[in-house]
PDB file of N, CA and C in Angstrom:
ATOM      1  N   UNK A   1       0.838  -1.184   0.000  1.00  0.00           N
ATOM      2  CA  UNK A   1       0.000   0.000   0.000  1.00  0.00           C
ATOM      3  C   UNK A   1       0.879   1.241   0.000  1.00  0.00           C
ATOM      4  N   UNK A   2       0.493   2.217  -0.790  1.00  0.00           N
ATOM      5  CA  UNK A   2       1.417   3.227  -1.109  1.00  0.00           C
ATOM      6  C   UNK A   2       2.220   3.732  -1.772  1.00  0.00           C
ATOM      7  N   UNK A   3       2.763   2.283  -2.206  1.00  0.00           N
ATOM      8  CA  UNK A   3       3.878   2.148  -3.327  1.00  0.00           C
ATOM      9  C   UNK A   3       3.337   1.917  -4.618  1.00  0.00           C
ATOM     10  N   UNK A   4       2.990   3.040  -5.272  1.00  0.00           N
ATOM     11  CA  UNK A   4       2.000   3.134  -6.664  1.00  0.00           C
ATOM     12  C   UNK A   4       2.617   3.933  -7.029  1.00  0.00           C
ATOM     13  N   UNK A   5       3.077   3.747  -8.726  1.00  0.00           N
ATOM     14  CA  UNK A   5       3.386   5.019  -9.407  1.00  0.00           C
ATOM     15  C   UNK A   5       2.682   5.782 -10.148  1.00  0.00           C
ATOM     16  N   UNK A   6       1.438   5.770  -8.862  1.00  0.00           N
ATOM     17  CA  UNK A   6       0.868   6.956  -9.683  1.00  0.00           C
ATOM     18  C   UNK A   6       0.185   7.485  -8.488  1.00  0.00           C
ATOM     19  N   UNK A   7       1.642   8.137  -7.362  1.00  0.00           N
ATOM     20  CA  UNK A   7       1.665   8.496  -5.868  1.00  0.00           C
ATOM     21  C   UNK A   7       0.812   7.352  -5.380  1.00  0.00           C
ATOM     22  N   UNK A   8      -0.333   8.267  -5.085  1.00  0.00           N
ATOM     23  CA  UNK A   8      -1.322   7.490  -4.416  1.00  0.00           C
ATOM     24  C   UNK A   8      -2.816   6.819  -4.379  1.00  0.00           C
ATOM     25  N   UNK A   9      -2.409   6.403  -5.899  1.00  0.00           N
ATOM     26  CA  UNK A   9      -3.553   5.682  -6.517  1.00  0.00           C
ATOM     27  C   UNK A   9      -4.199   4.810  -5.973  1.00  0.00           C
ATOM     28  N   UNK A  10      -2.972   3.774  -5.281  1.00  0.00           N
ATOM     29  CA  UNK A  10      -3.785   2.162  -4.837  1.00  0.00           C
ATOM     30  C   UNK A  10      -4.837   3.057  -3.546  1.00  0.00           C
ATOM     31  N   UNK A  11      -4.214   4.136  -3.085  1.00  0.00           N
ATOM     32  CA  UNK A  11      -4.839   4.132  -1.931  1.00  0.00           C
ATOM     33  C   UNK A  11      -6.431   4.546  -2.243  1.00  0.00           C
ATOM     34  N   UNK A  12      -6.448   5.409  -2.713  1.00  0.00           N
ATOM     35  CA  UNK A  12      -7.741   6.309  -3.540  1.00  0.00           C
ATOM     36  C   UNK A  12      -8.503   4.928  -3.870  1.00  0.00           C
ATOM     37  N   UNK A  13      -7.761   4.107  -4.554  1.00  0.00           N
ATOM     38  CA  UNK A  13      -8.825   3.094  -5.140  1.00  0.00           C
ATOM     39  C   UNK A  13      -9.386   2.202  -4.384  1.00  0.00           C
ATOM     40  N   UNK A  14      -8.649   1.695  -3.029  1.00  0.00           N
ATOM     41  CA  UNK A  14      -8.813   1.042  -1.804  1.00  0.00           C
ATOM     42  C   UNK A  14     -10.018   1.484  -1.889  1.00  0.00           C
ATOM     43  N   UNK A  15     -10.297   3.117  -1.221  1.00  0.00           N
ATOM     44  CA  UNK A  15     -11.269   3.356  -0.937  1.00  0.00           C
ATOM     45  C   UNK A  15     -12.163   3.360  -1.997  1.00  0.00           C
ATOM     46  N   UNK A  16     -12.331   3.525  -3.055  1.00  0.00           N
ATOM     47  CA  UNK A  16     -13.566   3.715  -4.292  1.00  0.00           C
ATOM     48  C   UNK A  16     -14.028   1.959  -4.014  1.00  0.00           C
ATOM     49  N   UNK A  17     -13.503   1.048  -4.038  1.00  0.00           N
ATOM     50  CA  UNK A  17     -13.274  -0.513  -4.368  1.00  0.00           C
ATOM     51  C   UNK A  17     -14.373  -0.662  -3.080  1.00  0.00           C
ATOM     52  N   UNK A  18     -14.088  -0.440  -1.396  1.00  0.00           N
ATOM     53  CA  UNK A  18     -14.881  -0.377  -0.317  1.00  0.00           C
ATOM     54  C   UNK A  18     -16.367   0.176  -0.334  1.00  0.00           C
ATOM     55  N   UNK A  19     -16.276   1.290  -1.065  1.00  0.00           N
ATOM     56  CA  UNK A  19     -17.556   2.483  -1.238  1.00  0.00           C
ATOM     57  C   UNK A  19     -18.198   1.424  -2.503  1.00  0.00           C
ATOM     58  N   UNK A  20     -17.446   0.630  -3.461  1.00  0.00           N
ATOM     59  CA  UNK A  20     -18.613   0.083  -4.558  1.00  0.00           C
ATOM     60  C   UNK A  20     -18.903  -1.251  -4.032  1.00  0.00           C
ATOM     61  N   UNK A  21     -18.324  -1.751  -2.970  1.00  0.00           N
ATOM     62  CA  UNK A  21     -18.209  -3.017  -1.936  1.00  0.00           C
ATOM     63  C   UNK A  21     -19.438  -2.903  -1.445  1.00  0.00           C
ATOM     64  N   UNK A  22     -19.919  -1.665  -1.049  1.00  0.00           N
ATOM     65  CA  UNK A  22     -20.997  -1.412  -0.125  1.00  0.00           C
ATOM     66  C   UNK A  22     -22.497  -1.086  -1.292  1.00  0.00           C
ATOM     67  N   UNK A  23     -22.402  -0.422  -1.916  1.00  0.00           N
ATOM     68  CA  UNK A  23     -23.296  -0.429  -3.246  1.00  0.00           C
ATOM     69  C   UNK A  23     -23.657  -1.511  -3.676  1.00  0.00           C
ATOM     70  N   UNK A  24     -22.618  -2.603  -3.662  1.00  0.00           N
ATOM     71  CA  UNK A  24     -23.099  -3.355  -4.230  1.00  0.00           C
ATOM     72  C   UNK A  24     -24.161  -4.398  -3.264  1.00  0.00           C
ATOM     73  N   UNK A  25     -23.818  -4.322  -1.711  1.00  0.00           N
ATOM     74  CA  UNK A  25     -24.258  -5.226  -0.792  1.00  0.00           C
ATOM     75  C   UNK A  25     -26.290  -4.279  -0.659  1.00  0.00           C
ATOM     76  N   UNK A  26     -25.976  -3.373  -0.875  1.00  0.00           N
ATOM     77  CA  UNK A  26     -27.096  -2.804  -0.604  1.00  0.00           C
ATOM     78  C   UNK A  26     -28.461  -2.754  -2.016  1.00  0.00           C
ATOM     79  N   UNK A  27     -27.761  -3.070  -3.211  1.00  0.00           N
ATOM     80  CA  UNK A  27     -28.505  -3.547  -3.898  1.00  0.00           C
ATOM     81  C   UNK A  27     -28.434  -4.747  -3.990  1.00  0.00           C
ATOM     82  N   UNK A  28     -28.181  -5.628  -3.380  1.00  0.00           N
ATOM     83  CA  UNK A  28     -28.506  -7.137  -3.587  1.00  0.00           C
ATOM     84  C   UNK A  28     -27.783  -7.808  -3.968  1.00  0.00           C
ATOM     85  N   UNK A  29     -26.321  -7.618  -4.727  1.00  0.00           N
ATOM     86  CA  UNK A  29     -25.313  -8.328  -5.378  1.00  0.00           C
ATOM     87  C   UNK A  29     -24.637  -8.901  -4.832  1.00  0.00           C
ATOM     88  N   UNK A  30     -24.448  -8.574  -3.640  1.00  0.00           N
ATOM     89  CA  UNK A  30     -23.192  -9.324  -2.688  1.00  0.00           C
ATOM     90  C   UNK A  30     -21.815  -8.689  -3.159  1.00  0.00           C
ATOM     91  N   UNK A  31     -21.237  -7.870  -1.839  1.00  0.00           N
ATOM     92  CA  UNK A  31     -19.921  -7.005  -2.183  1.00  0.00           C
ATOM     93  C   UNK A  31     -18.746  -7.772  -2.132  1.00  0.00           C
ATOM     94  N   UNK A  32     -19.091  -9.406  -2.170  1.00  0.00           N
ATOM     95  CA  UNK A  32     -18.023  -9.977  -2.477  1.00  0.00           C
ATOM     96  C   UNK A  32     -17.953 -10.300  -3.637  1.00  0.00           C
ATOM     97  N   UNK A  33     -18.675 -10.103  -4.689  1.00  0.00           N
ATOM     98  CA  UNK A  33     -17.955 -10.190  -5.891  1.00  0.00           C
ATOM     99  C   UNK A  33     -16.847  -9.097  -6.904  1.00  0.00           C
ATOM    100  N   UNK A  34     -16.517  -8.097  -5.783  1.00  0.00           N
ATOM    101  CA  UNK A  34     -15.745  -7.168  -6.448  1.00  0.00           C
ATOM    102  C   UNK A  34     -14.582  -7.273  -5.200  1.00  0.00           C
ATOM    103  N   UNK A  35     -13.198  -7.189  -5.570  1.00  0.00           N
ATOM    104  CA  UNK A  35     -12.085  -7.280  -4.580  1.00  0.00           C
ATOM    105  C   UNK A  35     -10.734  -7.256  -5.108  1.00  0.00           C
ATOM    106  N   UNK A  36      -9.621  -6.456  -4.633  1.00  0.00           N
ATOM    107  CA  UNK A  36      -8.980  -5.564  -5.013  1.00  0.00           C
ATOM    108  C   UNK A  36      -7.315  -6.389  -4.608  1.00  0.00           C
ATOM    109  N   UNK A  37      -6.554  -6.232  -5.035  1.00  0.00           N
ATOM    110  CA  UNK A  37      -5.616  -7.292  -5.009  1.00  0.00           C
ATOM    111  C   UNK A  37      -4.604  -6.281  -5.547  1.00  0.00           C
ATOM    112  N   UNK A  38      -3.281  -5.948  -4.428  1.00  0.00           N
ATOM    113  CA  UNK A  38      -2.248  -5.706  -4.477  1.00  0.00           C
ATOM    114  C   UNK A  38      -0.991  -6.281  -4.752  1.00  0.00           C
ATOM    115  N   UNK A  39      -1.304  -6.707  -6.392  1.00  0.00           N
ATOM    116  CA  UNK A  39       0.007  -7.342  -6.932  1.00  0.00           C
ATOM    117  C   UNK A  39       1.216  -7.136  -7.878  1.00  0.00           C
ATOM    118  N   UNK A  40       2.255  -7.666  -7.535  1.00  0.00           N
ATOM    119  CA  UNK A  40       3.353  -6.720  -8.277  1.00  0.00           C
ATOM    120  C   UNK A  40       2.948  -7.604  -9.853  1.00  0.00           C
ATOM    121  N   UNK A  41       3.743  -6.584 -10.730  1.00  0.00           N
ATOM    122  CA  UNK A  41       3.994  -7.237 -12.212  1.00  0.00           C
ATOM    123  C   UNK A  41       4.557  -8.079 -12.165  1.00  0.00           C
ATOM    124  N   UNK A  42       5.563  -8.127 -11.915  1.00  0.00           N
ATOM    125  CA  UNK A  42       6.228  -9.706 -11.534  1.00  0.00           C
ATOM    126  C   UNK A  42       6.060 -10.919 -10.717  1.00  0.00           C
ATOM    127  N   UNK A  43       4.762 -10.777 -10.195  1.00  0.00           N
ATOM    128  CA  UNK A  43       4.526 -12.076  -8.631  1.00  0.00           C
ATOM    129  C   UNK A  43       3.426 -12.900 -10.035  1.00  0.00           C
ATOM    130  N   UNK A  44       3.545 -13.298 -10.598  1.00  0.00           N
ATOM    131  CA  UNK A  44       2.420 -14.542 -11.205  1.00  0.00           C
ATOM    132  C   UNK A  44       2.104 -15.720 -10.268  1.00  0.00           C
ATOM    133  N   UNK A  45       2.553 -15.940  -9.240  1.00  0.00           N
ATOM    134  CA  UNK A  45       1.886 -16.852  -8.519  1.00  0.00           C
ATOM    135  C   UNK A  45       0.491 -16.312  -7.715  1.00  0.00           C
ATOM    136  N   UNK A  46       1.181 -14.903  -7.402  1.00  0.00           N
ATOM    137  CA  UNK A  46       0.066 -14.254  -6.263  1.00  0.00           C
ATOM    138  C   UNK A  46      -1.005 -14.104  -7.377  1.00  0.00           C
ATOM    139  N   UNK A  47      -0.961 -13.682  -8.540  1.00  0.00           N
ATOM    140  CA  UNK A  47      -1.701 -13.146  -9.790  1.00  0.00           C
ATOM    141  C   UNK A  47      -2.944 -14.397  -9.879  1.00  0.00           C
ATOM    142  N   UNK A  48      -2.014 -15.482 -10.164  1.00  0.00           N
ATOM    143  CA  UNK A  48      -2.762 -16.815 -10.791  1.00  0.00           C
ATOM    144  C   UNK A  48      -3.870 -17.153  -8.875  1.00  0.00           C
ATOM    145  N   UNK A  49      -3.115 -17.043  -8.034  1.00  0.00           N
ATOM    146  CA  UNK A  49      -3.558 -17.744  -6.873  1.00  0.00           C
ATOM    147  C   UNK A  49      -4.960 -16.430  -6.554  1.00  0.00           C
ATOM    148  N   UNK A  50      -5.288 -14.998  -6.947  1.00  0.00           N
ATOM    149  CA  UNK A  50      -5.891 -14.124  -7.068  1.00  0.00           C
ATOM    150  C   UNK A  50      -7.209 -14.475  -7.520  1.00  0.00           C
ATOM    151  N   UNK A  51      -7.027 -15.400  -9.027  1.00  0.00           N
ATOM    152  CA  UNK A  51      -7.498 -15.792 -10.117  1.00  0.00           C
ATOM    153  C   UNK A  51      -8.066 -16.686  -9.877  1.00  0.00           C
ATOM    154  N   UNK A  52      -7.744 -17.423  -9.108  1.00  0.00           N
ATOM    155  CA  UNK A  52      -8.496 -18.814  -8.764  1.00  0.00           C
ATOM    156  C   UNK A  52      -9.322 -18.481  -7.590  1.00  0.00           C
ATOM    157  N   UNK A  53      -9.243 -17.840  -6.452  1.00  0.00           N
ATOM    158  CA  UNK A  53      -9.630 -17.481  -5.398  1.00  0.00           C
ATOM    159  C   UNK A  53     -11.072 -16.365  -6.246  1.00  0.00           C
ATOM    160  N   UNK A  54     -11.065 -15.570  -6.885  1.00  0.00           N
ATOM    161  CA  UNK A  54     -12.085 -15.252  -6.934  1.00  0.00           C
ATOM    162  C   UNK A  54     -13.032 -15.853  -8.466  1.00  0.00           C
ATOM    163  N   UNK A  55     -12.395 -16.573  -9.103  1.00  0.00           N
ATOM    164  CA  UNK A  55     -13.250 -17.773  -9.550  1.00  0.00           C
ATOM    165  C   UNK A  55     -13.912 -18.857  -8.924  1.00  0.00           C
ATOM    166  N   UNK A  56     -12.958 -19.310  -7.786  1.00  0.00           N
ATOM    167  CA  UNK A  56     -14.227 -19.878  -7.006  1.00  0.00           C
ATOM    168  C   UNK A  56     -15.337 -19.014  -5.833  1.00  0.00           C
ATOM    169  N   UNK A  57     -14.856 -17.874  -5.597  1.00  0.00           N
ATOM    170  CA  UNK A  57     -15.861 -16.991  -5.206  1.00  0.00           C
ATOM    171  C   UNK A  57     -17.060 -16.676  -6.107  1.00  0.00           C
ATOM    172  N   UNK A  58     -16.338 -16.605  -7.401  1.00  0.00           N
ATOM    173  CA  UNK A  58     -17.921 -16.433  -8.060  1.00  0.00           C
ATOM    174  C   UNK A  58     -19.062 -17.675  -8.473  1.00  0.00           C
ATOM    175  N   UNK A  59     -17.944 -18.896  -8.517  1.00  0.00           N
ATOM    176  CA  UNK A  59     -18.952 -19.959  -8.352  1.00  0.00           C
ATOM    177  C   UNK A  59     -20.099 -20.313  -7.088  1.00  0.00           C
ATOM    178  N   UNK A  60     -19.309 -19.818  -5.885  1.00  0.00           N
ATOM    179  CA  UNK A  60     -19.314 -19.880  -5.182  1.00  0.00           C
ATOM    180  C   UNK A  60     -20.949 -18.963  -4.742  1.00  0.00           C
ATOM    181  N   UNK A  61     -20.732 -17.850  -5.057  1.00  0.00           N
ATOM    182  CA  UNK A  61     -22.081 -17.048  -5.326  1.00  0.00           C
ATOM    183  C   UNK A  61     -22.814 -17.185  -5.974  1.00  0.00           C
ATOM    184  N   UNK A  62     -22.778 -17.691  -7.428  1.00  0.00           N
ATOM    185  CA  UNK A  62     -23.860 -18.056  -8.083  1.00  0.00           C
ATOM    186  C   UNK A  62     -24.224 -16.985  -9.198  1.00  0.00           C
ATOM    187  N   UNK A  63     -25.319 -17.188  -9.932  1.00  0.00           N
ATOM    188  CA  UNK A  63     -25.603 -16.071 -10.727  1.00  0.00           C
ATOM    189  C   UNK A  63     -26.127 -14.769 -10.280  1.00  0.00           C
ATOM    190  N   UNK A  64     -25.719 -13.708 -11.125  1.00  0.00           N
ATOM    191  CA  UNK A  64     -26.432 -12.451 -10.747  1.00  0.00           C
ATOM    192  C   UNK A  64     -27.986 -12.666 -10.135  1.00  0.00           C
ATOM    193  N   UNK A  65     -28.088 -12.356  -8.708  1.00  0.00           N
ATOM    194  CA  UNK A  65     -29.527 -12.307  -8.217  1.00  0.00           C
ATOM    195  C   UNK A  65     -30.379 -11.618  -8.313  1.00  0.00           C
ATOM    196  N   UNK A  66     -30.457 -10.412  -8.425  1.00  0.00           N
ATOM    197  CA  UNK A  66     -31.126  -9.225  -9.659  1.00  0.00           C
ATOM    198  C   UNK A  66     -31.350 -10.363 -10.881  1.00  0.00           C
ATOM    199  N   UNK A  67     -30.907 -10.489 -11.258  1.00  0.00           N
ATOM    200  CA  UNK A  67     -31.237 -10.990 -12.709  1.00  0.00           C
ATOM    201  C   UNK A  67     -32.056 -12.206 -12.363  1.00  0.00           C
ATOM    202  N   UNK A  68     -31.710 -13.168 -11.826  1.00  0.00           N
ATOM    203  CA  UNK A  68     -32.015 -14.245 -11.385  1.00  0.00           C
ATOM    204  C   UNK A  68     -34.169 -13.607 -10.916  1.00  0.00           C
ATOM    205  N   UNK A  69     -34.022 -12.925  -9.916  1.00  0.00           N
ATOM    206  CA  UNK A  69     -35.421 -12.223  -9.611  1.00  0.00           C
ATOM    207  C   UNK A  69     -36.453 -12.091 -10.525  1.00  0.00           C
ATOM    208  N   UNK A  70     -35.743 -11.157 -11.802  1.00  0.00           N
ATOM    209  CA  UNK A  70     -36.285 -10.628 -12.642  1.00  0.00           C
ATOM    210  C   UNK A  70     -36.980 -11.807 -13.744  1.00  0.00           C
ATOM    211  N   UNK A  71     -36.100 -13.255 -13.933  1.00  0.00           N
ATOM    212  CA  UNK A  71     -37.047 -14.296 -14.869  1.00  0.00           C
ATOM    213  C   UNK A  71     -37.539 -15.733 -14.267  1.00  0.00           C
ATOM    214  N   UNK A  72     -37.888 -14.752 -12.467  1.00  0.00           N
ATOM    215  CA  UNK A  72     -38.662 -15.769 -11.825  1.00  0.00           C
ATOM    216  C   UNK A  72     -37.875 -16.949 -11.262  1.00  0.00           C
ATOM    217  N   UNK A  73     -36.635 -16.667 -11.112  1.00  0.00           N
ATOM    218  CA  UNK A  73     -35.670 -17.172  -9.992  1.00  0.00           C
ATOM    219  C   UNK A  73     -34.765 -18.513 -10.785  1.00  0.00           C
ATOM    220  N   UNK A  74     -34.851 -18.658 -12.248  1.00  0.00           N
ATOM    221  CA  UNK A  74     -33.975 -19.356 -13.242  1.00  0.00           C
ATOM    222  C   UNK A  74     -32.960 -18.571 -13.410  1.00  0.00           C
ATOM    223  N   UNK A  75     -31.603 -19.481 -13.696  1.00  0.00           N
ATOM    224  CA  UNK A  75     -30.724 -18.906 -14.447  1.00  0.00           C
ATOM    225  C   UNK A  75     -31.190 -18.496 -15.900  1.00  0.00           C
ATOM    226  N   UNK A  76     -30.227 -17.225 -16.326  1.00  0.00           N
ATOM    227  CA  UNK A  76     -30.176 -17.200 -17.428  1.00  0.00           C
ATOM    228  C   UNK A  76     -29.265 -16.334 -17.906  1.00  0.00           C
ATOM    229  N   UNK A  77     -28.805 -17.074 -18.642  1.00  0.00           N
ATOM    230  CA  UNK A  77     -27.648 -16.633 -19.273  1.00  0.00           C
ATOM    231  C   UNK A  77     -27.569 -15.611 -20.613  1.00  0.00           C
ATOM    232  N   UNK A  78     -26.808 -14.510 -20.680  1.00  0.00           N
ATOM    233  CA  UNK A  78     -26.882 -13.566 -21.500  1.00  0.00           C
ATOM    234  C   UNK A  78     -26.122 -13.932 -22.670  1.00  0.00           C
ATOM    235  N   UNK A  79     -25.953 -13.854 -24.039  1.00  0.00           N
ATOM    236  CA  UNK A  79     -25.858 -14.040 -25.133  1.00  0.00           C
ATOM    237  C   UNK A  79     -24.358 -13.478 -25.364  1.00  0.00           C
ATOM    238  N   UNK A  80     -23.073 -14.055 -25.565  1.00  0.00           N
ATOM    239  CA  UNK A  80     -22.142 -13.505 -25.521  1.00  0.00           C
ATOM    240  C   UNK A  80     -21.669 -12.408 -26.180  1.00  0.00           C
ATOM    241  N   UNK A  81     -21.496 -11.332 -26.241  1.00  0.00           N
ATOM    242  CA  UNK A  81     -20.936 -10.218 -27.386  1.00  0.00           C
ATOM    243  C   UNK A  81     -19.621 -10.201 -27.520  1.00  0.00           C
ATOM    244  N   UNK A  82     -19.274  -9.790 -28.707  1.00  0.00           N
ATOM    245  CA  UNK A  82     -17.904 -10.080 -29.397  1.00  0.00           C
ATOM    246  C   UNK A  82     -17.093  -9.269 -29.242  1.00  0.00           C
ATOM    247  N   UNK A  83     -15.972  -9.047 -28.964  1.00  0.00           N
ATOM    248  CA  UNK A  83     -15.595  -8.163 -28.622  1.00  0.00           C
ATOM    249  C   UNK A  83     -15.076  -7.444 -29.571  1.00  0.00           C
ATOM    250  N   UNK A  84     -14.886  -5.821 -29.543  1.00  0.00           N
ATOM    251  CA  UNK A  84     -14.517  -4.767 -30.435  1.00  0.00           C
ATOM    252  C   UNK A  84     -13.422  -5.268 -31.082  1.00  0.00           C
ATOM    253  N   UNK A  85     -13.460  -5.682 -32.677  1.00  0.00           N
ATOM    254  CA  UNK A  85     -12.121  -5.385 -33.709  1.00  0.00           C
ATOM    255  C   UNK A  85     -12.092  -7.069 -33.364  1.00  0.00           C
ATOM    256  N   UNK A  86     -12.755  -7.493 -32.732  1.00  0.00           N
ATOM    257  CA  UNK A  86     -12.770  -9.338 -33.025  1.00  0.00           C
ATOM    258  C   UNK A  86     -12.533 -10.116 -34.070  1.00  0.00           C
ATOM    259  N   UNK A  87     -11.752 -10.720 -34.431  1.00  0.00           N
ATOM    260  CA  UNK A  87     -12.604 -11.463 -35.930  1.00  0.00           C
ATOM    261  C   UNK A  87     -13.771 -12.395 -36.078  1.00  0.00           C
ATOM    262  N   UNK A  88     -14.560 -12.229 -36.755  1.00  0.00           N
ATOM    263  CA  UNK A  88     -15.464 -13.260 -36.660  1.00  0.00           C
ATOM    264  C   UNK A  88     -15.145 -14.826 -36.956  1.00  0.00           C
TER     265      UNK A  88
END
């Protein structure tokens, strides 16, 4: 914490990351699906071990519950979009 080159970015974002933590718990999403991870460019273990930890958090939660509400408590899954300059 602190050591950002861009002064004191991580810190600023700490807090924005907490404040959308809480937004999100208060509309229904669960503020554990957003979480903030202080890793160097060079640590790929911490990166990959990051990666897995909140992949099984999101299994772990399940589908969007808002959404889930809205077509009567089924999953459903949204239609993938392609991404910009993709090839088809």
């Amino acid at each position: 914490m602190g050591d950002c080159h861009f002064l004191e970015g991580n810190l600023r974002a700490k807090e924005r990351i907490a404040y959308a933590k809480q937004i999100l718990d208060e509309i229904g999403l669960d503020g554990r699906r957003l979480e903030m991870y202080h890793i160097g460019a060079s640590d790929a273990p911490n990166w990959a071990k990051a990666v897995r930890e909140m992949t099984d958090r999101a299994r772990e939660l399940g589908p969007n519950p808002v959404r889930l509400a809205r077509r009567g408590g089924r999953p459903q899954l949204s239609p993938a979009k392609p991404l910009a300059g993709a090839a088809a």
